[in-house]
Protein backbone atom coordinates (compact mmCIF):
# COMPACT_ATOMS: atom_id res chain seq x y z
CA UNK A 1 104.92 114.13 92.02
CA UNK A 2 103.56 115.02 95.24
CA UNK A 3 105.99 114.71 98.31
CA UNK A 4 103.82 112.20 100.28
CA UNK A 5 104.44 109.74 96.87
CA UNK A 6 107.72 109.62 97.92
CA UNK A 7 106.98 106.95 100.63
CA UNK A 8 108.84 103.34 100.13
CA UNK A 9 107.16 101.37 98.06
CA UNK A 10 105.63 104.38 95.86
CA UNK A 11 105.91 106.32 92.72
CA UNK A 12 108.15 104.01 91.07
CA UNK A 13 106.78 105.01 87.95
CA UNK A 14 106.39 101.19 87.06
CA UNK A 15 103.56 100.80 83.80
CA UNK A 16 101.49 98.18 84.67
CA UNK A 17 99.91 97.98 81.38
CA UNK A 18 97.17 96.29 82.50
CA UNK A 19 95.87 95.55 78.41
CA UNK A 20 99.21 92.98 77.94
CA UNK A 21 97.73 90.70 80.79
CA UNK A 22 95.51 89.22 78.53
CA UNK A 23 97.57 89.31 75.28
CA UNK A 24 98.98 85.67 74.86
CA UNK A 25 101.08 86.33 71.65
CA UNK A 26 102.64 89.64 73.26
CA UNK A 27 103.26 88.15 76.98
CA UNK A 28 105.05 85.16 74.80
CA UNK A 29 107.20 87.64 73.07
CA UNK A 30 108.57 89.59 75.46
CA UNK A 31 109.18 86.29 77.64
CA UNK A 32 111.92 85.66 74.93
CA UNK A 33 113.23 89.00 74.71
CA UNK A 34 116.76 88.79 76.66
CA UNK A 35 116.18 92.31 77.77
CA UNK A 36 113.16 90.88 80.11
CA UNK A 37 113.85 90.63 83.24
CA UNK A 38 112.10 88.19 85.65
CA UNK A 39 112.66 88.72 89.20
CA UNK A 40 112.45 85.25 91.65
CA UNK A 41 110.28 85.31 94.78
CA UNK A 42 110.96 82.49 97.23
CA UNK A 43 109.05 81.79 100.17
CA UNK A 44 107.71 85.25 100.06
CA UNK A 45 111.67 86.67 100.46
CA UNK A 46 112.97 88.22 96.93
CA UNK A 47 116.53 88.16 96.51
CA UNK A 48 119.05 91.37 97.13
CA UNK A 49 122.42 92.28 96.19
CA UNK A 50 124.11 94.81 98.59
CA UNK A 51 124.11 96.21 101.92
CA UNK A 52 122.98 99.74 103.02
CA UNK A 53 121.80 100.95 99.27
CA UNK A 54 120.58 97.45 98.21
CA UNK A 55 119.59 96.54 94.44
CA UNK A 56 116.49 93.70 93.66
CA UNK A 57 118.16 91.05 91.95
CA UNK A 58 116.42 89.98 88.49
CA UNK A 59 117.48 87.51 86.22
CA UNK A 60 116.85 86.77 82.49
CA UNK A 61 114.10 84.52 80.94
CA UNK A 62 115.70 80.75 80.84
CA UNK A 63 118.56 81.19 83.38
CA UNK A 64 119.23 78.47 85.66
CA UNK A 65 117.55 79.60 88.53
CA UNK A 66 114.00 78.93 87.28
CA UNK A 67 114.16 75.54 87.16
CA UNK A 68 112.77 75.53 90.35
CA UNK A 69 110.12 77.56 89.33
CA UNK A 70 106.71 76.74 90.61
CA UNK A 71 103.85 77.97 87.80
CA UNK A 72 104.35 80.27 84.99
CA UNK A 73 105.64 84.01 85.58
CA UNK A 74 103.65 86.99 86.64
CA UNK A 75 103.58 89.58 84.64
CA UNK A 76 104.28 93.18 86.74
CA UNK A 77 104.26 96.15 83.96
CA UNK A 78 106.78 97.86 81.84
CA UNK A 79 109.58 99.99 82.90
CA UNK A 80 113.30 100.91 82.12
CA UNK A 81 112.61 99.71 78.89
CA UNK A 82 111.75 95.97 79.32
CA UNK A 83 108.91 93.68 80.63
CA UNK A 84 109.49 93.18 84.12
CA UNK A 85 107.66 89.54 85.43
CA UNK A 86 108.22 87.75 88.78
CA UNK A 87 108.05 84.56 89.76
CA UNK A 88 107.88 81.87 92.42
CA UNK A 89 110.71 79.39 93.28
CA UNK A 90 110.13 77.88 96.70
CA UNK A 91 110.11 74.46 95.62
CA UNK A 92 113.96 74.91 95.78
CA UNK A 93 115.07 73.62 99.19
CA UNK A 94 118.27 75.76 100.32
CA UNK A 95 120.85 74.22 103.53
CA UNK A 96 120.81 77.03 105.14
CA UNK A 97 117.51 76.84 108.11
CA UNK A 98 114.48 79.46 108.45
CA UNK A 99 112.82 81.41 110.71
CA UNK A 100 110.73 79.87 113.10
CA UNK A 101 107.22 80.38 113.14
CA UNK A 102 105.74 82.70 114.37
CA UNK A 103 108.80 85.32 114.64
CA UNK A 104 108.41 88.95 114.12
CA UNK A 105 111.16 89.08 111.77
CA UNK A 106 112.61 86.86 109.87
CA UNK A 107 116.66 87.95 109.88
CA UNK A 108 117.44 84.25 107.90
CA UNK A 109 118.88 84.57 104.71
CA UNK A 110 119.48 81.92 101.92
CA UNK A 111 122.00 81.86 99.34
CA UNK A 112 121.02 80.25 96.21
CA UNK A 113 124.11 78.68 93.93
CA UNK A 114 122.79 80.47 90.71
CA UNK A 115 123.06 84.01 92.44
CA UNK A 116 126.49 84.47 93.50
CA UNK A 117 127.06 87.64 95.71
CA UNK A 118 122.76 87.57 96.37
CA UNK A 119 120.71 86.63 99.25
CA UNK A 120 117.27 85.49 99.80
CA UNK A 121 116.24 87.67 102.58
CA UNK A 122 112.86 89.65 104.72
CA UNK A 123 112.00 92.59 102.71
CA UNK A 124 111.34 94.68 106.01
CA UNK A 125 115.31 94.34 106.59
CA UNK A 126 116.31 96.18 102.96
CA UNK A 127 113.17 98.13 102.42
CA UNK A 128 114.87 101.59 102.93
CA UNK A 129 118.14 100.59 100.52
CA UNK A 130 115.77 99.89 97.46
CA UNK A 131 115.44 102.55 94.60
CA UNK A 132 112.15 103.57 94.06
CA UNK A 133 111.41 101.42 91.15
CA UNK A 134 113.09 98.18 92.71
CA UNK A 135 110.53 99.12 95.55
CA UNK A 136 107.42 99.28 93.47
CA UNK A 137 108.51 96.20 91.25
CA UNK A 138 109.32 93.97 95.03
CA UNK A 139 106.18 95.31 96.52
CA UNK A 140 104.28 94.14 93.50
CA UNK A 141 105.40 90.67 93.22
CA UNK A 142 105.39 89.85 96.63
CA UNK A 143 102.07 90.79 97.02
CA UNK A 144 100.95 89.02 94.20
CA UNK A 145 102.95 85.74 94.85
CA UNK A 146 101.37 85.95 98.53
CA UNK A 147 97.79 85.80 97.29
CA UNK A 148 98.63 83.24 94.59
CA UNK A 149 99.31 80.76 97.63
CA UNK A 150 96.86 81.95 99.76
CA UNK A 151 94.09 81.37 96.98
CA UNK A 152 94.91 78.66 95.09
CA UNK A 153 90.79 77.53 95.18
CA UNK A 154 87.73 78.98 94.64
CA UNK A 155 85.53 80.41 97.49
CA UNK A 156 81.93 79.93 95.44
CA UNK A 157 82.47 76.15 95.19
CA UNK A 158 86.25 74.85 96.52
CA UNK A 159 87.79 73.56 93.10
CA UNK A 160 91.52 74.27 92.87
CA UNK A 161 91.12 77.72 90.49
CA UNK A 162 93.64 78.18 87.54
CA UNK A 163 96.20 81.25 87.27
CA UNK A 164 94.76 83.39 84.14
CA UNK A 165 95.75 87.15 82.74
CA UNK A 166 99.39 86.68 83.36
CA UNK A 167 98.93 85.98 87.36
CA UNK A 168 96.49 88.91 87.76
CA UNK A 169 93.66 86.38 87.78
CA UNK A 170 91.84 83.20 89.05
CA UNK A 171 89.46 81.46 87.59
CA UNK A 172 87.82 78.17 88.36
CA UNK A 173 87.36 75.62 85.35
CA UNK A 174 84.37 74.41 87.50
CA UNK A 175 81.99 77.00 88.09
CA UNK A 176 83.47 79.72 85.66
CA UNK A 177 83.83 82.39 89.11
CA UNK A 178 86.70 85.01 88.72
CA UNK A 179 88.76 85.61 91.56
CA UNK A 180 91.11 88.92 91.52
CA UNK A 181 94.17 89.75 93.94
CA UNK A 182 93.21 90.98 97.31
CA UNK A 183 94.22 94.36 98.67
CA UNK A 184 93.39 95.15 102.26
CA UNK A 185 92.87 98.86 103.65
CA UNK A 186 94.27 99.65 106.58
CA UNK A 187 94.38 103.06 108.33
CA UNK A 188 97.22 104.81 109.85
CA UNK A 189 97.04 107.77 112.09
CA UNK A 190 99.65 110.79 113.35
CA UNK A 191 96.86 112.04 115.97
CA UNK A 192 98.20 115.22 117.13
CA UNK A 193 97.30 117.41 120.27
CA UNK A 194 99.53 120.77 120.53
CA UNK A 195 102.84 119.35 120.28
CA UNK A 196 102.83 116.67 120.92
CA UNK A 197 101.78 113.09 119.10
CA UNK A 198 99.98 109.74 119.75
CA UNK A 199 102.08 106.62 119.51
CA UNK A 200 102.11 103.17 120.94
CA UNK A 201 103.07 99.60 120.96
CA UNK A 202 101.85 95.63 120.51
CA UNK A 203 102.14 93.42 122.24
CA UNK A 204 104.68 90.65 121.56
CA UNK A 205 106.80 93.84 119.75
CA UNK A 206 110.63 94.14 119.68
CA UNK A 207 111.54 96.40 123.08
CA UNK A 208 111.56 100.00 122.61
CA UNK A 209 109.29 99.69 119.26
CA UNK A 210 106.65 102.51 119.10
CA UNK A 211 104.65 103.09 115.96
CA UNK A 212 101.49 105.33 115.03
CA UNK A 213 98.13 103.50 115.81
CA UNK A 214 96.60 101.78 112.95
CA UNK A 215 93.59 99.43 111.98
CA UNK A 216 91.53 97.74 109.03
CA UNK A 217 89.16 99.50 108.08
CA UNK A 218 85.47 97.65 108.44
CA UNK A 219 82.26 96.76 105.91
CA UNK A 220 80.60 100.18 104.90
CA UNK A 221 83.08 102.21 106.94
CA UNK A 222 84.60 105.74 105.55
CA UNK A 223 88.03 106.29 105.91
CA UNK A 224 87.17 109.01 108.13
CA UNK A 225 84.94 106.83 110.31
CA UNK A 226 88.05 104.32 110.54
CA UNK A 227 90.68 106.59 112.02
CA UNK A 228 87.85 107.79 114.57
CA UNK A 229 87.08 104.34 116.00
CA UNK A 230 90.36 102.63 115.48
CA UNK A 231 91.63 105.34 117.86
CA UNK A 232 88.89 105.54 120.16
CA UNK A 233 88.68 101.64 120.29
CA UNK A 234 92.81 101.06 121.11
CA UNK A 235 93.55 104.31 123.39
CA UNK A 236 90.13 106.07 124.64
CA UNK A 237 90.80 109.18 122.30
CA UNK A 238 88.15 110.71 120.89
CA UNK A 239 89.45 112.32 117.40
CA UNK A 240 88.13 115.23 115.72
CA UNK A 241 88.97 116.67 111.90
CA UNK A 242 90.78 113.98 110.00
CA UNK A 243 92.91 114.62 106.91
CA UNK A 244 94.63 112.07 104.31
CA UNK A 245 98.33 112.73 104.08
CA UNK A 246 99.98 109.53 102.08
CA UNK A 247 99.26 106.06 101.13
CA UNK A 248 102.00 103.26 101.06
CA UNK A 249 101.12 99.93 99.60
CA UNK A 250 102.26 96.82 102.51
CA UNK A 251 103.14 93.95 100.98
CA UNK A 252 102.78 92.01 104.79
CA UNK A 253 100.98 90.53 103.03
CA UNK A 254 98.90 92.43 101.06
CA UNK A 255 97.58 95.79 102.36
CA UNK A 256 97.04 99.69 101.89
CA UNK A 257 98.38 102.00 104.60
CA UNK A 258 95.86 104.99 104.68
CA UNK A 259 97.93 107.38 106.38
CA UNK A 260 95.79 110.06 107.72
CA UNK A 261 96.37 113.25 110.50
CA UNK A 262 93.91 113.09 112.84
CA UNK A 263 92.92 116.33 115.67
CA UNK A 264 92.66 114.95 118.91
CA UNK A 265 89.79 115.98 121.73
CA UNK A 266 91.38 115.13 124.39
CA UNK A 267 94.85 114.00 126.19
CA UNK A 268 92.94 111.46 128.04
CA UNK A 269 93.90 107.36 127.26
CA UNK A 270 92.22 104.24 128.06
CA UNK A 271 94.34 101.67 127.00
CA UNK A 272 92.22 98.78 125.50
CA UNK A 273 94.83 95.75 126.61
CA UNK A 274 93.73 93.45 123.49
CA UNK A 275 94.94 95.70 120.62
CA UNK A 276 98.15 98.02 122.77
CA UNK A 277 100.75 96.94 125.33
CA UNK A 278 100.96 101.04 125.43
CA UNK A 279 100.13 104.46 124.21
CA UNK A 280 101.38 107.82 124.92
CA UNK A 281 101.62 111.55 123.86
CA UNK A 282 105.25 112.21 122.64
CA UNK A 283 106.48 115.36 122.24
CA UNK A 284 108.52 117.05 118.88
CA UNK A 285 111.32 116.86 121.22
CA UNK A 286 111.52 113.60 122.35
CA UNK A 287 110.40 112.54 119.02
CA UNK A 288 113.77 114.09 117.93
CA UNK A 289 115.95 112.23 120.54
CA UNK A 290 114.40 109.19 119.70
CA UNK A 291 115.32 109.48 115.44
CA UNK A 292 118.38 110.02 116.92
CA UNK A 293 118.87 107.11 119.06
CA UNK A 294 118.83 108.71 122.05
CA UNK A 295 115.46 108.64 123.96
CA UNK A 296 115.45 106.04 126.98
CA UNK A 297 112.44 104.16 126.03
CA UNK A 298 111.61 104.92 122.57
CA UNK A 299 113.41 103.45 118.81
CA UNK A 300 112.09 105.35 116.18
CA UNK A 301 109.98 103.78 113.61
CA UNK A 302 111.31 101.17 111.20
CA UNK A 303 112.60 103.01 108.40
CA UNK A 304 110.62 102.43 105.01
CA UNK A 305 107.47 102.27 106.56
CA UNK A 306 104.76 105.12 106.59
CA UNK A 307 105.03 105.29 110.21
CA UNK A 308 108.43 106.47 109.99
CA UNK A 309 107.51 108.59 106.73
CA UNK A 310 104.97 110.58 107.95
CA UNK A 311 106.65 111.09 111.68
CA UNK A 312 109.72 112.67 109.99
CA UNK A 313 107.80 114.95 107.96
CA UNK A 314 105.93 115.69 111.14
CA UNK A 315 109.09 116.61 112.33
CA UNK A 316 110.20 118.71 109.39
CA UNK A 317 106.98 120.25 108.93
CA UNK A 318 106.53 118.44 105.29
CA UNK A 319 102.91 117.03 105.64
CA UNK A 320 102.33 118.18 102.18
C-alpha cells in the first residue's frame, strides 16, 4: 500500500463484493449468520464507543436496536470474516436535543437505551480515533444512507423509486430508470511557491480555521483543469504543473477529495470575496508552530481530513 492510502477513510481493505448485491438467497443468509454485523446510522451520525482511539459500534442481526429501523439493511462488503451491512434508524426519537440548523458542527450526541456506554455522535469529531477499517466501513454507510434520503424518487419521471441490489440501487416501478449512488469530485490543492504554501479560509468558519483551497470539479473538466481554475477563481493565482498526491473519500455528504500539488506562478492574490474570507502564503515554519498550537492566527487543519494529511507530509517531506 502506497503511503498516500493511508489517509482517513482509506485502505481499509473492506471487500465490497459487489456480485452478493444482487444475490437474494446469499444476502438472506448471511443476514442470519450471528457473526454479521450490522452497523446503525441515525440521522446521518453512526454510533461510537470511546474517546481518543474510538471503535464504530455494530450490532448483531435482530438486536433490539433495529426496531426502529427505517427500510431493509445495506449491504457494505466483507471483511474480518463476516458480512458487514448498515442501516438507518432515525425514526427513533432520542430526549436528548440536536444541533441547530445550519451549524458547522454538530457537537450533540444521543444516547440510545440499547447501546449502553455508546453515543450517537458527528463523524468529523471521532474521525481521527477510528481504525482504518471502522473508517472505510463508517464512510461507506454514511454515504450511502445520505443518498438513500436524498433520492428517494426518480429524476426521469418523479415516482417514489424502490431500494434494489442490497441499497446499492434505485429503481422506479414506473418507468423502469436505474438510479445509482452519487459520488461528487472535488479537488484539493497544496499550491506551493519556494517554501512556502497556499492556504485560506470560508467564510462563516470556526476562528483561526485555515485549510488548503478546494472546489468541484465542473462538466468536461480534467482534473488538471480543476485545480488551475479553482485556484485562479478563489485567490488570483495562476498555477502551473499539477500532480495527484492522494484521494480521500468525504462522506459530507458524499464526495471525492482529489488531492493534488499544484506549482504556483506567482505570489500575487486576489481574493475573490464569494468563495474566501482569506488566503495567504504560509511558510514550513509557521506551518510547524501552527501543528503545534502555537501560531497566533492559524489552527492547523482538522485532523482526519486530507487537508491535514497532505500538509503534514508536506511537512515531513512524505508526498509519496
Amino acid at each position: 500500500m502506497r503511503h498516500a492510502e493511508t489517509v482517513t477513510f482509506g485502505g481499509g481493505g473492506l471487500d465490497r463484493a459487489a456480485h452478493l448485491r444482487g444475490d437474494a438467497q446469499g444476502l438472506v443468509a448471511h443476514l442470519a449468520a450471528p457473526e454479521t454485523r450490522i452497523v446503525p446510522v441515525w440521522r446521518g451520525k453512526p454510533a461510537f464507543r470511546g474517546e481518543g482511539t474510538v471503535d464504530l459500534v455494530s450490532v448483531a442481526p435482530g438486536d433490539g436496536l433495529l426496531a426502529d429501523a427505517a427500510g431493509a439493511p445495506v449491504f457494505l462488503g466483507l471483511a474480518r470474516d463476516r458480512a458487514w451491512f448498515a442501516q438507518d434508524i432515525s425514526t427513533w426519537q432520542p430526549d436528548q436535543p440536536e444541533a441547530a440548523p445550519g451549524q458547522f458542527f454538530d457537537a450533540t450526541q444521543q444516547v440510545h437505551p440499547a447501546l449502553e456506554g455508546a453515543r450517537f455522535a458527528e463523524l468529523r469529531g471521532v474521525m481521527a480515533g477510528l481504525s482504518m477499517l471502522d473508517a472505510e466501513l463508517v464512510a461507506t454507510a454514511k454515504a450511502i444512507m445520505g443518498w438513500h434520503r436524498s433520492h428517494g424518487f426518480c429524476s426521469a419521471c418523479g415516482v417514489a423509486s424502490e431500494v434494489t441490489q442490497a441499497g446499492w440501487q434505485r429503481t422506479c416501478p414506473a418507468c423502469g430508470t436505474h438510479h445509482f449512488p452519487r459520488t461528487d469530485p472535488v479537488v484539493i490543492m497544496l499550491i506551493t511557491l519556494g517554501n512556502s504554501v497556499l492556504v485560506g479560509r470560508s467564510p462563516g468558519w470556526p476562528e483561526g480555521m485555515y485549510s488548503l483551497l478546494a472546489g468541484f470539479l465542473e462538466p468536461g473538466e480534467t482534473v488538471e483543469a480543476a485545480v488551475r481554475r479553482e485556484v485562479v477563481e478563489e485567490a488570483g493565482v495562476r498555477v502551473g504543473a499539477v500532480d495527484y498526491l492522494a484521494s480521500q473519500p468525504w462522506p459530507y455528504p458524499s464526495s471525492l477529495m482529489i488531492g493534488c500539488r499544484g506549482a504556483a506562478l506567482s505570489r500575487d492574490i486576489t481574493l475573490d470575496p464569494n468563495e474566501l474570507e482569506q488566503a495567504m502564503w504560509v511558510t514550513r515554519e509557521e506551518m510547524l508552530e501552527a501543528f503545534a498550537g502555537r501560531h497566533p492566527v492559524i489552527q492547523p487543519a482538522r485532523n482526519g481530513a486530507i487537508a491535514h494529511f497532505l500538509l503534514r507530509n508536506w511537512l515531513a517531506d512524505r508526498l509519496d
